[in-house]
PDB file of N, CA and C in Angstrom:
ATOM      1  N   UNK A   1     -31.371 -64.928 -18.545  1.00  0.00           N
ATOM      2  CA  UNK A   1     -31.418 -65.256 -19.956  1.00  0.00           C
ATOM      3  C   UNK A   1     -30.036 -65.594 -20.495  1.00  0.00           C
ATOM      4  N   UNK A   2     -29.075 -64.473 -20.344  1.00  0.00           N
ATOM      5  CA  UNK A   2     -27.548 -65.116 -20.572  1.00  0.00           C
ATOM      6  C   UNK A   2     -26.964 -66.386 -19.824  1.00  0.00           C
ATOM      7  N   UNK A   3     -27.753 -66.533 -19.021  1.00  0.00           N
ATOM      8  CA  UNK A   3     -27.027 -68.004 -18.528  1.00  0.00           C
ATOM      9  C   UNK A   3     -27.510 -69.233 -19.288  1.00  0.00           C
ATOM     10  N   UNK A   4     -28.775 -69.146 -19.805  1.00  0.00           N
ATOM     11  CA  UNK A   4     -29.093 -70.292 -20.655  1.00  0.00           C
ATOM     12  C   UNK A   4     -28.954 -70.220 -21.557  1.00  0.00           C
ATOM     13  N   UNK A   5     -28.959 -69.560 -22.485  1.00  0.00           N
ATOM     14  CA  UNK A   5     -28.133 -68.540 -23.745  1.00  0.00           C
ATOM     15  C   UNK A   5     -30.040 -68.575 -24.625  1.00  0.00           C
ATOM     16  N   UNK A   6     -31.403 -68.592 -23.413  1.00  0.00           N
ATOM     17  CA  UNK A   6     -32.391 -68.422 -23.997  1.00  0.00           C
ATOM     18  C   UNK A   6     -32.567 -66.865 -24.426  1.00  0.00           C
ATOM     19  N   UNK A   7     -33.130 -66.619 -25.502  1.00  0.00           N
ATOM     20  CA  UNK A   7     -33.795 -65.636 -26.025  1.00  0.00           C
ATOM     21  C   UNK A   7     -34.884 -64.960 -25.728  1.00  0.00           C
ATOM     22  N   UNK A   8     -34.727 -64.125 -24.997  1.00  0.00           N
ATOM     23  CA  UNK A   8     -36.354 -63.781 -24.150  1.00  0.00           C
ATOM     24  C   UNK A   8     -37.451 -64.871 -23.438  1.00  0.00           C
ATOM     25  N   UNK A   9     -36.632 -65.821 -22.727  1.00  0.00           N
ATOM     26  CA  UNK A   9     -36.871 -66.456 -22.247  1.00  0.00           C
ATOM     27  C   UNK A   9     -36.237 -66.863 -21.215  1.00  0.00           C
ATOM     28  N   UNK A  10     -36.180 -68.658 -20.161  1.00  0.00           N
ATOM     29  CA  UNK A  10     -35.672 -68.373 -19.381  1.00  0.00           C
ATOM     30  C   UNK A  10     -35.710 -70.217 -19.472  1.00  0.00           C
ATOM     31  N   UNK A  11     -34.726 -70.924 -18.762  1.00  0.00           N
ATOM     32  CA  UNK A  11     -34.252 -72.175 -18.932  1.00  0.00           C
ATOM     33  C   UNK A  11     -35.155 -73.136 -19.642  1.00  0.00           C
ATOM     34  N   UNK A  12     -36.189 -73.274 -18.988  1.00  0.00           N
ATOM     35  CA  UNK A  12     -37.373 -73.678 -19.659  1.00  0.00           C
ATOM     36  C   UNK A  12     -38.282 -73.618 -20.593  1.00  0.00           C
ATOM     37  N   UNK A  13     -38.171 -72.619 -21.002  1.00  0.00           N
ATOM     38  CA  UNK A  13     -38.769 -72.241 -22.662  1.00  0.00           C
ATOM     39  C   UNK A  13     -39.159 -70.322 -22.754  1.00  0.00           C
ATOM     40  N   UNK A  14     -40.012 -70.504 -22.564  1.00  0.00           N
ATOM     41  CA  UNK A  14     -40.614 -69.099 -22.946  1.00  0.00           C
ATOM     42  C   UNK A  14     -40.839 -68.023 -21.630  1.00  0.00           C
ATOM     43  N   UNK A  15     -40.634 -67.397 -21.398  1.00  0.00           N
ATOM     44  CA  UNK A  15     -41.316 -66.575 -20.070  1.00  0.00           C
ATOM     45  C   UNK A  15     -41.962 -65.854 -19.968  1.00  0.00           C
ATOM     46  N   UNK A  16     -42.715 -66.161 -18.344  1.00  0.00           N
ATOM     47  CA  UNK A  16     -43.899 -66.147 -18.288  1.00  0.00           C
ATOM     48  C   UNK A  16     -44.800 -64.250 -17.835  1.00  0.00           C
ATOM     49  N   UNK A  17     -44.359 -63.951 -19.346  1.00  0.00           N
ATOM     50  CA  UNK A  17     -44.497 -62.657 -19.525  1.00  0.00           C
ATOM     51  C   UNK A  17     -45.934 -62.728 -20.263  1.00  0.00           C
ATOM     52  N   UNK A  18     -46.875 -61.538 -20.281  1.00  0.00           N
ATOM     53  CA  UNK A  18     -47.796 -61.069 -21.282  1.00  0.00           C
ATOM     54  C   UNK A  18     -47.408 -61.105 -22.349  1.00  0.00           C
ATOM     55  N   UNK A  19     -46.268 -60.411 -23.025  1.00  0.00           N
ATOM     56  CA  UNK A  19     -45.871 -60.544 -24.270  1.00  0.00           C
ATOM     57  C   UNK A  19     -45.334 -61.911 -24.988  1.00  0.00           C
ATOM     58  N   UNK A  20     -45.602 -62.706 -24.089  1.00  0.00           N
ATOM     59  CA  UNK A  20     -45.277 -64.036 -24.111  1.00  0.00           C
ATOM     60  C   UNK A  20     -46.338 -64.886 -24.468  1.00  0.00           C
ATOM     61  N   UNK A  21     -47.480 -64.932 -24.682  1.00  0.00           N
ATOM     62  CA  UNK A  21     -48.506 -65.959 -24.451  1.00  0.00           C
ATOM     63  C   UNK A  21     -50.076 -64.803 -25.026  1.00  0.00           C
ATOM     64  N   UNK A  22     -50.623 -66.527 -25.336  1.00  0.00           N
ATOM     65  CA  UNK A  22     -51.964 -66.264 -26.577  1.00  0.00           C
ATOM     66  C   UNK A  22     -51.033 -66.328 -27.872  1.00  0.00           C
ATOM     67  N   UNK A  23     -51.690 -65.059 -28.369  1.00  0.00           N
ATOM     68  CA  UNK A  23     -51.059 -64.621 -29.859  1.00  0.00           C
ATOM     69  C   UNK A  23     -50.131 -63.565 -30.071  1.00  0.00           C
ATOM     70  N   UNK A  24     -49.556 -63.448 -28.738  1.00  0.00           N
ATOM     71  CA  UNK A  24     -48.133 -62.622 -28.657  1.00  0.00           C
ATOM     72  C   UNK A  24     -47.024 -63.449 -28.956  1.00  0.00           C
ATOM     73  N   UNK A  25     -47.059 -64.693 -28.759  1.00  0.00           N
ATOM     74  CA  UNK A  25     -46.018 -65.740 -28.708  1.00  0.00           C
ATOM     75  C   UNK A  25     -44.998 -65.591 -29.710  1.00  0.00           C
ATOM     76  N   UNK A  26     -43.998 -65.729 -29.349  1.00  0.00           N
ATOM     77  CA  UNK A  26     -42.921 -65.179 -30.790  1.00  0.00           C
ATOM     78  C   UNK A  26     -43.764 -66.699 -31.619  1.00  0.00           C
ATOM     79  N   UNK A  27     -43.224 -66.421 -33.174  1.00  0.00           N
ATOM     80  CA  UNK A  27     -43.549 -66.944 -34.473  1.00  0.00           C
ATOM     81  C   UNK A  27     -42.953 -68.302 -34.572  1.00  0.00           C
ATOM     82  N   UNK A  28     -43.191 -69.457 -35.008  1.00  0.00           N
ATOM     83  CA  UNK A  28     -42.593 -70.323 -35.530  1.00  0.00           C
ATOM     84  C   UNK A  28     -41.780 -70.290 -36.597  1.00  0.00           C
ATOM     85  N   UNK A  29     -42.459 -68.992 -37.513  1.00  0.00           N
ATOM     86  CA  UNK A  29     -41.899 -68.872 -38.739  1.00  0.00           C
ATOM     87  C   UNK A  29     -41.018 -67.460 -38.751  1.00  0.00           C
ATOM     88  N   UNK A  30     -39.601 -67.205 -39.421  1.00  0.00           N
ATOM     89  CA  UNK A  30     -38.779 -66.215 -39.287  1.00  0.00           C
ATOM     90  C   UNK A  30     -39.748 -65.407 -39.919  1.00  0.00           C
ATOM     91  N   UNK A  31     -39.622 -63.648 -39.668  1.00  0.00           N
ATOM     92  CA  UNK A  31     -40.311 -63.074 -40.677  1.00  0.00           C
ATOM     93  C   UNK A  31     -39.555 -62.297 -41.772  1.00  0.00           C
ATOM     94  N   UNK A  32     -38.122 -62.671 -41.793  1.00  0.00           N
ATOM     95  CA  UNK A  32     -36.906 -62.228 -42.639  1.00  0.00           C
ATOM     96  C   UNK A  32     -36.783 -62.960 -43.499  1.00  0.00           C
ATOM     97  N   UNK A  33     -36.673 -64.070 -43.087  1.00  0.00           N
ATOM     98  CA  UNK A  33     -36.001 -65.478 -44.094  1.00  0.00           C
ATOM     99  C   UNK A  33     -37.295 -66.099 -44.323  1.00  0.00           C
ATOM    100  N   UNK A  34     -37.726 -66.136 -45.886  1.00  0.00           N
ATOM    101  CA  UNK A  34     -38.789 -67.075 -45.956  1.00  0.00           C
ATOM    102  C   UNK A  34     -39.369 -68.675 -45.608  1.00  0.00           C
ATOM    103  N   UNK A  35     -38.257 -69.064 -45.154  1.00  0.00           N
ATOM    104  CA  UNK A  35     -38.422 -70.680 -45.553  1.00  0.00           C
ATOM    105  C   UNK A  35     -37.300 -71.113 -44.247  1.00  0.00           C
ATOM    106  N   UNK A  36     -37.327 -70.086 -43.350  1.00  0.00           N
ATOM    107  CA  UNK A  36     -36.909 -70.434 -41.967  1.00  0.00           C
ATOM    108  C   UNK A  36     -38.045 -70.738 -40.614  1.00  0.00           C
ATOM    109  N   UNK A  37     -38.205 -71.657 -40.570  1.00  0.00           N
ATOM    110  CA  UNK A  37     -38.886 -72.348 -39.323  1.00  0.00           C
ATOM    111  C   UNK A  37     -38.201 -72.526 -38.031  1.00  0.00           C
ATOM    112  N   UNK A  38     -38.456 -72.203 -37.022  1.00  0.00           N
ATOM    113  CA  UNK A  38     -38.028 -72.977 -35.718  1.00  0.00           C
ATOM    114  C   UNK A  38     -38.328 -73.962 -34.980  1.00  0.00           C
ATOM    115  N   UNK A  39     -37.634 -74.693 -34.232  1.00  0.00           N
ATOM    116  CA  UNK A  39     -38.816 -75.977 -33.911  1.00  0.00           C
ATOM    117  C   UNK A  39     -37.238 -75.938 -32.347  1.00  0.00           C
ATOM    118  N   UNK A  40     -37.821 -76.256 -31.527  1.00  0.00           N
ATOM    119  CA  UNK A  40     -37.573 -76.132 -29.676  1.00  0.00           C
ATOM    120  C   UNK A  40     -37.650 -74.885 -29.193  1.00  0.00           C
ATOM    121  N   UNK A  41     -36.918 -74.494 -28.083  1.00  0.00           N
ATOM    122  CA  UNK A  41     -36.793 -73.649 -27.551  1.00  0.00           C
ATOM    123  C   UNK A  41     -35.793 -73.927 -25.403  1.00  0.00           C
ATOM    124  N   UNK A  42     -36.370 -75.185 -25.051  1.00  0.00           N
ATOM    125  CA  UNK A  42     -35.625 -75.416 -24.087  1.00  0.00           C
ATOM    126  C   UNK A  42     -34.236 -75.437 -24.291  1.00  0.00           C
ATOM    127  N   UNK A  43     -33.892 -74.920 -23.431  1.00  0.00           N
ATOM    128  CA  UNK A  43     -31.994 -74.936 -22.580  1.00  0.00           C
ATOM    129  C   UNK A  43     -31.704 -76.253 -22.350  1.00  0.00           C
ATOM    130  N   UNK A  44     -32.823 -76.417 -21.686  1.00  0.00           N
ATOM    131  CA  UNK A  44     -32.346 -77.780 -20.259  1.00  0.00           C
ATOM    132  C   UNK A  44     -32.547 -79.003 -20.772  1.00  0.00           C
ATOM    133  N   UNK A  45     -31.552 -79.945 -20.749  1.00  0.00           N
ATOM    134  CA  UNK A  45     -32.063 -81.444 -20.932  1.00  0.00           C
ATOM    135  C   UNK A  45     -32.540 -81.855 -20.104  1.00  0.00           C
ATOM    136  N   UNK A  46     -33.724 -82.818 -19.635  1.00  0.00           N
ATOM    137  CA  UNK A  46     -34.682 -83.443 -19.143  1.00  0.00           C
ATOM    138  C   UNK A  46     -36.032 -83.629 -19.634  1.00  0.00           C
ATOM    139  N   UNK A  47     -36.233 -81.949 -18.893  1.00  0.00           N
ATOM    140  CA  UNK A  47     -37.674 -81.769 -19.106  1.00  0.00           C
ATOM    141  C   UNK A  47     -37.603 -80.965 -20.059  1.00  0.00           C
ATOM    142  N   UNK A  48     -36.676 -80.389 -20.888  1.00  0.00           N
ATOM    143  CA  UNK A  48     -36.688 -79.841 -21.885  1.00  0.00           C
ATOM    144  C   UNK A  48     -37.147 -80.597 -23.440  1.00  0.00           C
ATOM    145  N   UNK A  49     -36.909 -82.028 -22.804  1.00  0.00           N
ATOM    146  CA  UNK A  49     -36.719 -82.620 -24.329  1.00  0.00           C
ATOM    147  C   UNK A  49     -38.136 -83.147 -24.889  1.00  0.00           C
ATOM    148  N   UNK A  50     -39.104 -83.513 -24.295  1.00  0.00           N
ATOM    149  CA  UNK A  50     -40.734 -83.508 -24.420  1.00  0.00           C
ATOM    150  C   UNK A  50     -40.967 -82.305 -24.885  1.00  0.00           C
ATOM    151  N   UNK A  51     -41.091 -81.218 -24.436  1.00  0.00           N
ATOM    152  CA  UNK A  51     -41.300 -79.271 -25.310  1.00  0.00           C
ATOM    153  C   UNK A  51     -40.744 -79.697 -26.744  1.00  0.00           C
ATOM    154  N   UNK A  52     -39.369 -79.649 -26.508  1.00  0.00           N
ATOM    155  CA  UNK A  52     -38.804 -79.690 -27.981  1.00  0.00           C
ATOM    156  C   UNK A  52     -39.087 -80.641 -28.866  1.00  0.00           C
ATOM    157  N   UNK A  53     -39.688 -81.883 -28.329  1.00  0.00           N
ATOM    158  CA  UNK A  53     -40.015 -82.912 -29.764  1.00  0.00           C
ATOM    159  C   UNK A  53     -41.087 -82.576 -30.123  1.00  0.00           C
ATOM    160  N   UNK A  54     -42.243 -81.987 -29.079  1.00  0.00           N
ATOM    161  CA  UNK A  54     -43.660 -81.441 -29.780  1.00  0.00           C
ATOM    162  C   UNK A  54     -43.039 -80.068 -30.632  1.00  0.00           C
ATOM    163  N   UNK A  55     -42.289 -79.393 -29.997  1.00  0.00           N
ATOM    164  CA  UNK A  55     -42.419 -78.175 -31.014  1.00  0.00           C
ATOM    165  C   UNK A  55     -41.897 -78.395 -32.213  1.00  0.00           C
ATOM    166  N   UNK A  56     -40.826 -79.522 -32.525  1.00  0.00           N
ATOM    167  CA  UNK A  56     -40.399 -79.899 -33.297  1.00  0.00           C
ATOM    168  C   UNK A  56     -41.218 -80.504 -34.807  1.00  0.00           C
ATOM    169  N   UNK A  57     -42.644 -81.113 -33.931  1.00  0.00           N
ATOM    170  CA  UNK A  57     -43.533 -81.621 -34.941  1.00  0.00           C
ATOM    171  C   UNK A  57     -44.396 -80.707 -35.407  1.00  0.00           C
ATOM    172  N   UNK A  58     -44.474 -79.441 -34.422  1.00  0.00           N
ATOM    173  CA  UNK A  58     -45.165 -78.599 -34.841  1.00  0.00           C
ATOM    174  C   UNK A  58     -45.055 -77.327 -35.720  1.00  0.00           C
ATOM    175  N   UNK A  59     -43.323 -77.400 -35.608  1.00  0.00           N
ATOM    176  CA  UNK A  59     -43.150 -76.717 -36.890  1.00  0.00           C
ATOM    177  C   UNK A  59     -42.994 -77.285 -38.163  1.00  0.00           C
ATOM    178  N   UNK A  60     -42.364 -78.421 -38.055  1.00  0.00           N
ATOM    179  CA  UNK A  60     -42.623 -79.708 -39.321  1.00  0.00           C
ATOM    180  C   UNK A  60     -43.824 -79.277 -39.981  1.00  0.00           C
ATOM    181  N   UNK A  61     -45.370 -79.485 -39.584  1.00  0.00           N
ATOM    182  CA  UNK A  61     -46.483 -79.128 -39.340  1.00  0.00           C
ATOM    183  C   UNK A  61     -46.715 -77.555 -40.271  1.00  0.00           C
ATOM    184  N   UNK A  62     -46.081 -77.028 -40.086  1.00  0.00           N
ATOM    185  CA  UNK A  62     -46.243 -75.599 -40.171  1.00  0.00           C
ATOM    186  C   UNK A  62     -45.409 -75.546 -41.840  1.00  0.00           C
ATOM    187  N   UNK A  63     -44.651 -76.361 -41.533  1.00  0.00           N
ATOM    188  CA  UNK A  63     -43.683 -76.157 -42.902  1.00  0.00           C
ATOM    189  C   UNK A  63     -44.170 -76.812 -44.275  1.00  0.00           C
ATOM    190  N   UNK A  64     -45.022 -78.025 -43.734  1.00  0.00           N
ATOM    191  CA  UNK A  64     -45.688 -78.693 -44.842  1.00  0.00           C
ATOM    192  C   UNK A  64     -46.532 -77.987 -45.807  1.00  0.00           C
ATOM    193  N   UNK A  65     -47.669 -77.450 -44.541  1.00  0.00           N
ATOM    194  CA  UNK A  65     -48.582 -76.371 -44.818  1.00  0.00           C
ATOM    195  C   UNK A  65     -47.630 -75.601 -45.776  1.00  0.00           C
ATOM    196  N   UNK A  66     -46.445 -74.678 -45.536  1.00  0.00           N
ATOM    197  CA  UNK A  66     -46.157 -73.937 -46.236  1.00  0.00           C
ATOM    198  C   UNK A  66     -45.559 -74.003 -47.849  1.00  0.00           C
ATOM    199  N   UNK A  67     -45.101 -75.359 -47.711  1.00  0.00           N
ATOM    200  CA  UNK A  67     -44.841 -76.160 -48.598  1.00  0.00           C
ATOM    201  C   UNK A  67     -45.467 -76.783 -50.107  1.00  0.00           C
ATOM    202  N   UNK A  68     -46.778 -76.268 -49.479  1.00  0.00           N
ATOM    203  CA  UNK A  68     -47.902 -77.309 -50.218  1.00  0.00           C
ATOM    204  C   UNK A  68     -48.739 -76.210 -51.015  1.00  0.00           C
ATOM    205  N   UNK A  69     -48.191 -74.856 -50.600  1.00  0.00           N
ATOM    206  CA  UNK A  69     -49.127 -73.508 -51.192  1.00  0.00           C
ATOM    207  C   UNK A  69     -48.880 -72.931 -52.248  1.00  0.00           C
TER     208      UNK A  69
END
């Protein structure tokens, strides 16, 4: 994890832990800061950068929604 400087994760995005996946998945949305979203999560350029433009739209996505309430 310190080598990619990922966060409970591992070069590639998320790892492939139980607490990791379904509806364990860490949040898109901070639960401190109201109006903080995240959007990637890959280290690696390559194959990192397809993950990060979807997650990117998908917190966009998430923010509108929140936006609009």
């Amino acid at each position: 994890m310190t080598d990619y400087n990922s966060y409970k994760g591992n070069a590639y995005g998320l790892a492939n832990t139980l607490l990791q996946t379904a509806n364990l998945k860490p949040s898109l949305k901070n639960k401190q800061i109201d109006n903080l979203f995240y959007a990637g999560q890959l280290t690696v350029p390559g194959p990192g950068v397809p993950p990060s433009i979807i997650s990117g739209n998908v917190a966009a996505q998430q923010l509108i929604k929140y936006l609009k309430r």
